[in-house]
C-alpha atoms as a PDB file:
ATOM      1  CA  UNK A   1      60.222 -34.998  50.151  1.00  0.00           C
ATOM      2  CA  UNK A   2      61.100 -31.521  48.654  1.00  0.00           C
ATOM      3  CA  UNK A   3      60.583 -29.409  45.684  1.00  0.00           C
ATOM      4  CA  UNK A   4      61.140 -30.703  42.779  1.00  0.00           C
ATOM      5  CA  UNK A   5      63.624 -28.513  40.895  1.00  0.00           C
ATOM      6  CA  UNK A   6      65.952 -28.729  37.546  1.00  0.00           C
ATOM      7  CA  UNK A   7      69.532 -26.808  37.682  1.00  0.00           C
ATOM      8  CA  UNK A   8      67.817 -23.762  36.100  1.00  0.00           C
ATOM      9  CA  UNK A   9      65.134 -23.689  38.721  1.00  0.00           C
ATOM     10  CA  UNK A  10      68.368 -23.369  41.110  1.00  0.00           C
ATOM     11  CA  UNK A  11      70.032 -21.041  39.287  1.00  0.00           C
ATOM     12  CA  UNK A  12      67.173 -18.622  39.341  1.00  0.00           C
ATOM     13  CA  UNK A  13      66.546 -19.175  43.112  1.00  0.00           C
ATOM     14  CA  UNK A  14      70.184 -18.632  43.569  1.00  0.00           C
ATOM     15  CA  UNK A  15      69.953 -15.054  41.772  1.00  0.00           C
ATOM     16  CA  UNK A  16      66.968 -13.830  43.699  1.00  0.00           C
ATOM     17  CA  UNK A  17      68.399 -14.866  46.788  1.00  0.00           C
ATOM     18  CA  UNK A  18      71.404 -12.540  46.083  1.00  0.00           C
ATOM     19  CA  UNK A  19      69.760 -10.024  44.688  1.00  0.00           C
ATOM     20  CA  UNK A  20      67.405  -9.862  47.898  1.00  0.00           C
ATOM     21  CA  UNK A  21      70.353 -10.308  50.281  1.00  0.00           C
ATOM     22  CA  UNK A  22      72.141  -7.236  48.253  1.00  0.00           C
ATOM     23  CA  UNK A  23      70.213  -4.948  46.597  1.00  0.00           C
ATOM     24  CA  UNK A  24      66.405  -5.348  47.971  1.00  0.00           C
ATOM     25  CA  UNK A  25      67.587  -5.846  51.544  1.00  0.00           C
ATOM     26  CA  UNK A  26      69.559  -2.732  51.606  1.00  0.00           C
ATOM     27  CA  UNK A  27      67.056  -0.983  50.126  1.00  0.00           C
ATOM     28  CA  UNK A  28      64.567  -1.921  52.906  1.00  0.00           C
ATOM     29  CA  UNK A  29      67.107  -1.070  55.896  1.00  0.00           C
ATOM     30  CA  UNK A  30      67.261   2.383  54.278  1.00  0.00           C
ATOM     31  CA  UNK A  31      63.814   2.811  54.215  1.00  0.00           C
ATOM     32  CA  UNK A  32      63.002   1.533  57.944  1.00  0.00           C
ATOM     33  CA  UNK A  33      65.740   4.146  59.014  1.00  0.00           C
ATOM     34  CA  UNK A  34      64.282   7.263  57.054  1.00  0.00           C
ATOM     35  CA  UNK A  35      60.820   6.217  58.844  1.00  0.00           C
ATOM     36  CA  UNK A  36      62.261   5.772  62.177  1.00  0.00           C
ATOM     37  CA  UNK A  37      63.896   9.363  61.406  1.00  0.00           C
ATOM     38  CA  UNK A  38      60.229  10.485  61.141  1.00  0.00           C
ATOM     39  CA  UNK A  39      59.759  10.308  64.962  1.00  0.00           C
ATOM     40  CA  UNK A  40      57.205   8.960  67.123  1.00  0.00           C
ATOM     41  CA  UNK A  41      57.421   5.311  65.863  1.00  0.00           C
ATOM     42  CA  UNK A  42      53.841   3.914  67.847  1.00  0.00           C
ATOM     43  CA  UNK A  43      51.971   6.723  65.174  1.00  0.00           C
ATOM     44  CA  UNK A  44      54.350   6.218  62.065  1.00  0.00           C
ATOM     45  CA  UNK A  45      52.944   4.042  59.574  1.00  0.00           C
ATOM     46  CA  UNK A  46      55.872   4.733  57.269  1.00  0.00           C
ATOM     47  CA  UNK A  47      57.401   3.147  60.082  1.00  0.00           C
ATOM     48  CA  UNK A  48      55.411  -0.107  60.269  1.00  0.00           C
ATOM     49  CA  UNK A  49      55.024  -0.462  56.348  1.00  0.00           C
ATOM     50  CA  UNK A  50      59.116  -0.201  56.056  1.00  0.00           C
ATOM     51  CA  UNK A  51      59.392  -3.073  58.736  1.00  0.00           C
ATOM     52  CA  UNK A  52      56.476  -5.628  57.154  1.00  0.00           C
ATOM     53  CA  UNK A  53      58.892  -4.976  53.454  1.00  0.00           C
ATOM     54  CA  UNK A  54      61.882  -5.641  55.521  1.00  0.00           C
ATOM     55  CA  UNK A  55      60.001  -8.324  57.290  1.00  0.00           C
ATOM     56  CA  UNK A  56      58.775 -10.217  53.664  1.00  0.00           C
ATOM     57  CA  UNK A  57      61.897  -9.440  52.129  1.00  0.00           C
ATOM     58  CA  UNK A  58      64.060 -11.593  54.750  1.00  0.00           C
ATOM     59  CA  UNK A  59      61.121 -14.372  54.783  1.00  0.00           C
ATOM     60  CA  UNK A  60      61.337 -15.243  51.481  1.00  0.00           C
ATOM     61  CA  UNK A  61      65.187 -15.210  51.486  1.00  0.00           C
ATOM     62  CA  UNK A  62      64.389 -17.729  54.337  1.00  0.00           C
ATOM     63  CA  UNK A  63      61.759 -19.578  52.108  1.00  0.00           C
ATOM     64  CA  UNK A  64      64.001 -19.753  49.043  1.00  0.00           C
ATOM     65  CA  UNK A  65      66.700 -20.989  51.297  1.00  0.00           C
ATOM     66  CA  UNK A  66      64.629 -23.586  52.989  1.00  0.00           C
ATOM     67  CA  UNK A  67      63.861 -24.354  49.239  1.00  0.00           C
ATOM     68  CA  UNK A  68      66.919 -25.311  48.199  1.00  0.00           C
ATOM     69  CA  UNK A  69      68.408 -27.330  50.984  1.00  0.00           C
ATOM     70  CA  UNK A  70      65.182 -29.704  50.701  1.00  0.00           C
ATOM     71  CA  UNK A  71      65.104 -29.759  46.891  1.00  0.00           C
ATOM     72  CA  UNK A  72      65.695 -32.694  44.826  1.00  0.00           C
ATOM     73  CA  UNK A  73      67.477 -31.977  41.683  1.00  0.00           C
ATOM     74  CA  UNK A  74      65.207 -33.133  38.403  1.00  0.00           C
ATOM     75  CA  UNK A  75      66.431 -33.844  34.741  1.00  0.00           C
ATOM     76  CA  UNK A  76      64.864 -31.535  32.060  1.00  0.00           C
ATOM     77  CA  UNK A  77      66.162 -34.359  30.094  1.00  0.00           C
ATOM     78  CA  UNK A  78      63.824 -36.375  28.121  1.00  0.00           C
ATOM     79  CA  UNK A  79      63.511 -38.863  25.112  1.00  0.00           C
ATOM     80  CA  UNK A  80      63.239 -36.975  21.579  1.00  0.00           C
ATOM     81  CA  UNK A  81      59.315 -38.092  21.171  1.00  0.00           C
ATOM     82  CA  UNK A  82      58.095 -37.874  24.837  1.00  0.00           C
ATOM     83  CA  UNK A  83      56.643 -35.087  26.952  1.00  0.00           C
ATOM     84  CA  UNK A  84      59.337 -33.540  29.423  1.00  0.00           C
ATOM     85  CA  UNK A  85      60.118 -30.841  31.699  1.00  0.00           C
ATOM     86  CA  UNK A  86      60.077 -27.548  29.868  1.00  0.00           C
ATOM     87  CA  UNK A  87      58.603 -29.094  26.645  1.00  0.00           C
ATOM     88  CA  UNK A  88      55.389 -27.634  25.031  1.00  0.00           C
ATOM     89  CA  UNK A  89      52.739 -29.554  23.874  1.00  0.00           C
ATOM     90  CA  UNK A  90      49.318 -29.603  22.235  1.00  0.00           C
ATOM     91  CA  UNK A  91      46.465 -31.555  23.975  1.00  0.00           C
ATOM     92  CA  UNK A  92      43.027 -32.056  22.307  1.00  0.00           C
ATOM     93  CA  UNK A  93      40.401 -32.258  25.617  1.00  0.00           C
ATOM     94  CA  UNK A  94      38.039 -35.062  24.287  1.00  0.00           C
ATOM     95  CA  UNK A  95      35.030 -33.677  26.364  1.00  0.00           C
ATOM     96  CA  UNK A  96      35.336 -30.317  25.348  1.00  0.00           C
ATOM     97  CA  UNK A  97      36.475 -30.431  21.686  1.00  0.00           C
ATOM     98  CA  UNK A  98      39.167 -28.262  22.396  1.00  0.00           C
ATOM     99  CA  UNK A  99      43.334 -28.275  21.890  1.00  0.00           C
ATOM    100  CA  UNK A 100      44.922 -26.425  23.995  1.00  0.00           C
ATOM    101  CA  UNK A 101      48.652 -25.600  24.026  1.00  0.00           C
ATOM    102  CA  UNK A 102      50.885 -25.537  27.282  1.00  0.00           C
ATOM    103  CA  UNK A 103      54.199 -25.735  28.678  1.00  0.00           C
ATOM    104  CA  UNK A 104      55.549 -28.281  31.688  1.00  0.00           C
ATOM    105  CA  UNK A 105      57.161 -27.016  34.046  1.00  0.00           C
ATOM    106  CA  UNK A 106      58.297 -27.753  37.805  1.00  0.00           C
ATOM    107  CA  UNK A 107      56.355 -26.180  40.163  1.00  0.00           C
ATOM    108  CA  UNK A 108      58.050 -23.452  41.221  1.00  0.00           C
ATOM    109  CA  UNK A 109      57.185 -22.289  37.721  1.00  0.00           C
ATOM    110  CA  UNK A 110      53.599 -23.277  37.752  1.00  0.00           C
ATOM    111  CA  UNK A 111      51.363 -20.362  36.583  1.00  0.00           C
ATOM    112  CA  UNK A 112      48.186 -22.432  35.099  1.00  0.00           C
ATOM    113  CA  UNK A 113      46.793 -19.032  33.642  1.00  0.00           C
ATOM    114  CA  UNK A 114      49.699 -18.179  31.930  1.00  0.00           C
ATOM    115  CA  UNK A 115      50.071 -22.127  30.089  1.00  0.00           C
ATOM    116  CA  UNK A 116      52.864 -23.660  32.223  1.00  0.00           C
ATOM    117  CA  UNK A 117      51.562 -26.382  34.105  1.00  0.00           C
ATOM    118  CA  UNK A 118      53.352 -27.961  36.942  1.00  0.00           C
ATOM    119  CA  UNK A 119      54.774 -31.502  37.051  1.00  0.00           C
ATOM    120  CA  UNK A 120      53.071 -32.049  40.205  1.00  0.00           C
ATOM    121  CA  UNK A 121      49.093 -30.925  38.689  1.00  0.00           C
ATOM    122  CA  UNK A 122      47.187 -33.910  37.666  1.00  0.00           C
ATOM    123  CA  UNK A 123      47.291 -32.514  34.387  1.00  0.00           C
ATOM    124  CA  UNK A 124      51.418 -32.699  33.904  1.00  0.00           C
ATOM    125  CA  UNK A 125      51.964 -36.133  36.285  1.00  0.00           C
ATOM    126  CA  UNK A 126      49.336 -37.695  33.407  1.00  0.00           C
ATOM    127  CA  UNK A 127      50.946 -36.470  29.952  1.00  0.00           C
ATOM    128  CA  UNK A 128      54.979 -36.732  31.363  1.00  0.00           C
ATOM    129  CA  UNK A 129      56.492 -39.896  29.273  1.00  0.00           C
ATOM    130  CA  UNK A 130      53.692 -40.202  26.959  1.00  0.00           C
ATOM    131  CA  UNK A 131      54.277 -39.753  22.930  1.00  0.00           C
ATOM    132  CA  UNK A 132      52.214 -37.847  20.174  1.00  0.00           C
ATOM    133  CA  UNK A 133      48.627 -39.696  19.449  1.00  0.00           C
ATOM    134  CA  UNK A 134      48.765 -40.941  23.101  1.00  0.00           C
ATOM    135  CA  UNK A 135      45.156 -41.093  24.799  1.00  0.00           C
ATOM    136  CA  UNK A 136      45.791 -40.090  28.181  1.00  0.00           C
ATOM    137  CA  UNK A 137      43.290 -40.194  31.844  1.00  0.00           C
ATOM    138  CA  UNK A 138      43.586 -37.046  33.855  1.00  0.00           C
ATOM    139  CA  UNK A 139      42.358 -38.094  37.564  1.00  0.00           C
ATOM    140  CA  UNK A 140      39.970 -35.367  38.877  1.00  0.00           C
ATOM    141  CA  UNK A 141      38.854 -36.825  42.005  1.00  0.00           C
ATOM    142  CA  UNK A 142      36.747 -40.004  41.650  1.00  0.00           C
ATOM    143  CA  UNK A 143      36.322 -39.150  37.804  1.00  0.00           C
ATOM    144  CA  UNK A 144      38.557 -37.930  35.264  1.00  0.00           C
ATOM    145  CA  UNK A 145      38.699 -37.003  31.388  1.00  0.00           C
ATOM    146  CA  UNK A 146      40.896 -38.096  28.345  1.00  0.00           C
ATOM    147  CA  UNK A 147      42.916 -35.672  26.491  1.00  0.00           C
ATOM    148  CA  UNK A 148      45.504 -36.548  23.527  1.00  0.00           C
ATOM    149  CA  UNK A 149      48.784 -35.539  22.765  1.00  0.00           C
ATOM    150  CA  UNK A 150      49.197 -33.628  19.149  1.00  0.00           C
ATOM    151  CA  UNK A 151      51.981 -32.151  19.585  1.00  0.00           C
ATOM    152  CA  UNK A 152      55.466 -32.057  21.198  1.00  0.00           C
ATOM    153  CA  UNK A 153      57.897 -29.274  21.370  1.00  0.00           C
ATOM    154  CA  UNK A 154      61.105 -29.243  22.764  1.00  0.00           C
ATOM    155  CA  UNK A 155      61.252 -25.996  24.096  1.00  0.00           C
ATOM    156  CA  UNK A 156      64.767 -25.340  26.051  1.00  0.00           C
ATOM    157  CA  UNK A 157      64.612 -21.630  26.902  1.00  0.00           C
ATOM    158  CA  UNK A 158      63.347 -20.971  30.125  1.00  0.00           C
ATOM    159  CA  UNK A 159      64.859 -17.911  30.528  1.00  0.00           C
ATOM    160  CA  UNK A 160      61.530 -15.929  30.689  1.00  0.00           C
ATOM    161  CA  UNK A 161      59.864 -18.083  33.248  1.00  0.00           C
ATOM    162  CA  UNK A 162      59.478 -16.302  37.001  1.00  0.00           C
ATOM    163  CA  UNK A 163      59.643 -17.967  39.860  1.00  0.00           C
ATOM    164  CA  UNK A 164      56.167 -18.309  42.087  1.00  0.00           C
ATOM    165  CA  UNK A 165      55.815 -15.935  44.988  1.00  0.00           C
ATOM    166  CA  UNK A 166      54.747 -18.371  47.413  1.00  0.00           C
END
């Protein structure tokens, strides 16, 4: 089974592969010539840090690619009171007193530190479908905690997110 991924999570793969393929890869030849310019290549570390940038550039062309041909296309679709892809949402974590505020996401978009939790964490499998004032078990392992949903936003620009690196 492949990533799961909505049409805008395609879209933005789409644009870094092209911009990779066009403007990044270019780039990289350039810069593997000038070292290679440079002369004796089995000294030149110019040389051998041009070709690992060249090297990363044209593996995660090959990643994103992979990516996309294994994907299976998600709905950010969801029911006016119930949590969704790319909505935002308040929890209240029982054990620690606490409300915390994050977005879900898919996982290629999945930056816990930064708020957007992935559909895939135990954390965004749990809330998606349930309403405001829902009581809700996150799994952790044999135990688990309760959190509850206070609020729902339906947040629809994604434009800012960034894809994952790897």
């Amino acid at each position: 089974m492949g990533e799961q991924l909505t049409e805008s999570d395609v879209k933005k793969i789409k644009e870094e592969i092209e911009y990779r393929k066009i403007v990044v890869r270019k780039k990289e030849l350039e810069a593997v010539k000038e070292a290679r310019a440079q002369g004796d290549l089995s000294e030149n570390f110019e040389y051998k840090a041009a070709k690992q940038d060249k090297n990363r550039n044209e593996s995660r062309i090959r990643y994103l690619e992979r990516m996309l041909k294994t994907a299976n296309i998600v709905s950010d679709d969801s029911k006016e009171d119930e949590i969704g892809i790319n909505n935002t949402v308040d929890l209240y974590f029982e054990d620690d007193e606490e409300v915390e505020t994050y977005r879900i996401v898919t996982s290629v978009r999945g930056n816990s530190l930064a708020g957007l939790i992935s559909i895939e964490s135990p954390l965004g499998k749990a809330v998606l479908g349930h309403k405001v004032g829902d009581r809700v078990k996150i799994a952790a392992g044999d135990d688990g905690y309760y959190v509850v949903v206070k609020r729902i936003d339906k947040t629809t620009d994604d434009s800012h997110d960034t894809l994952r690196k790897y």
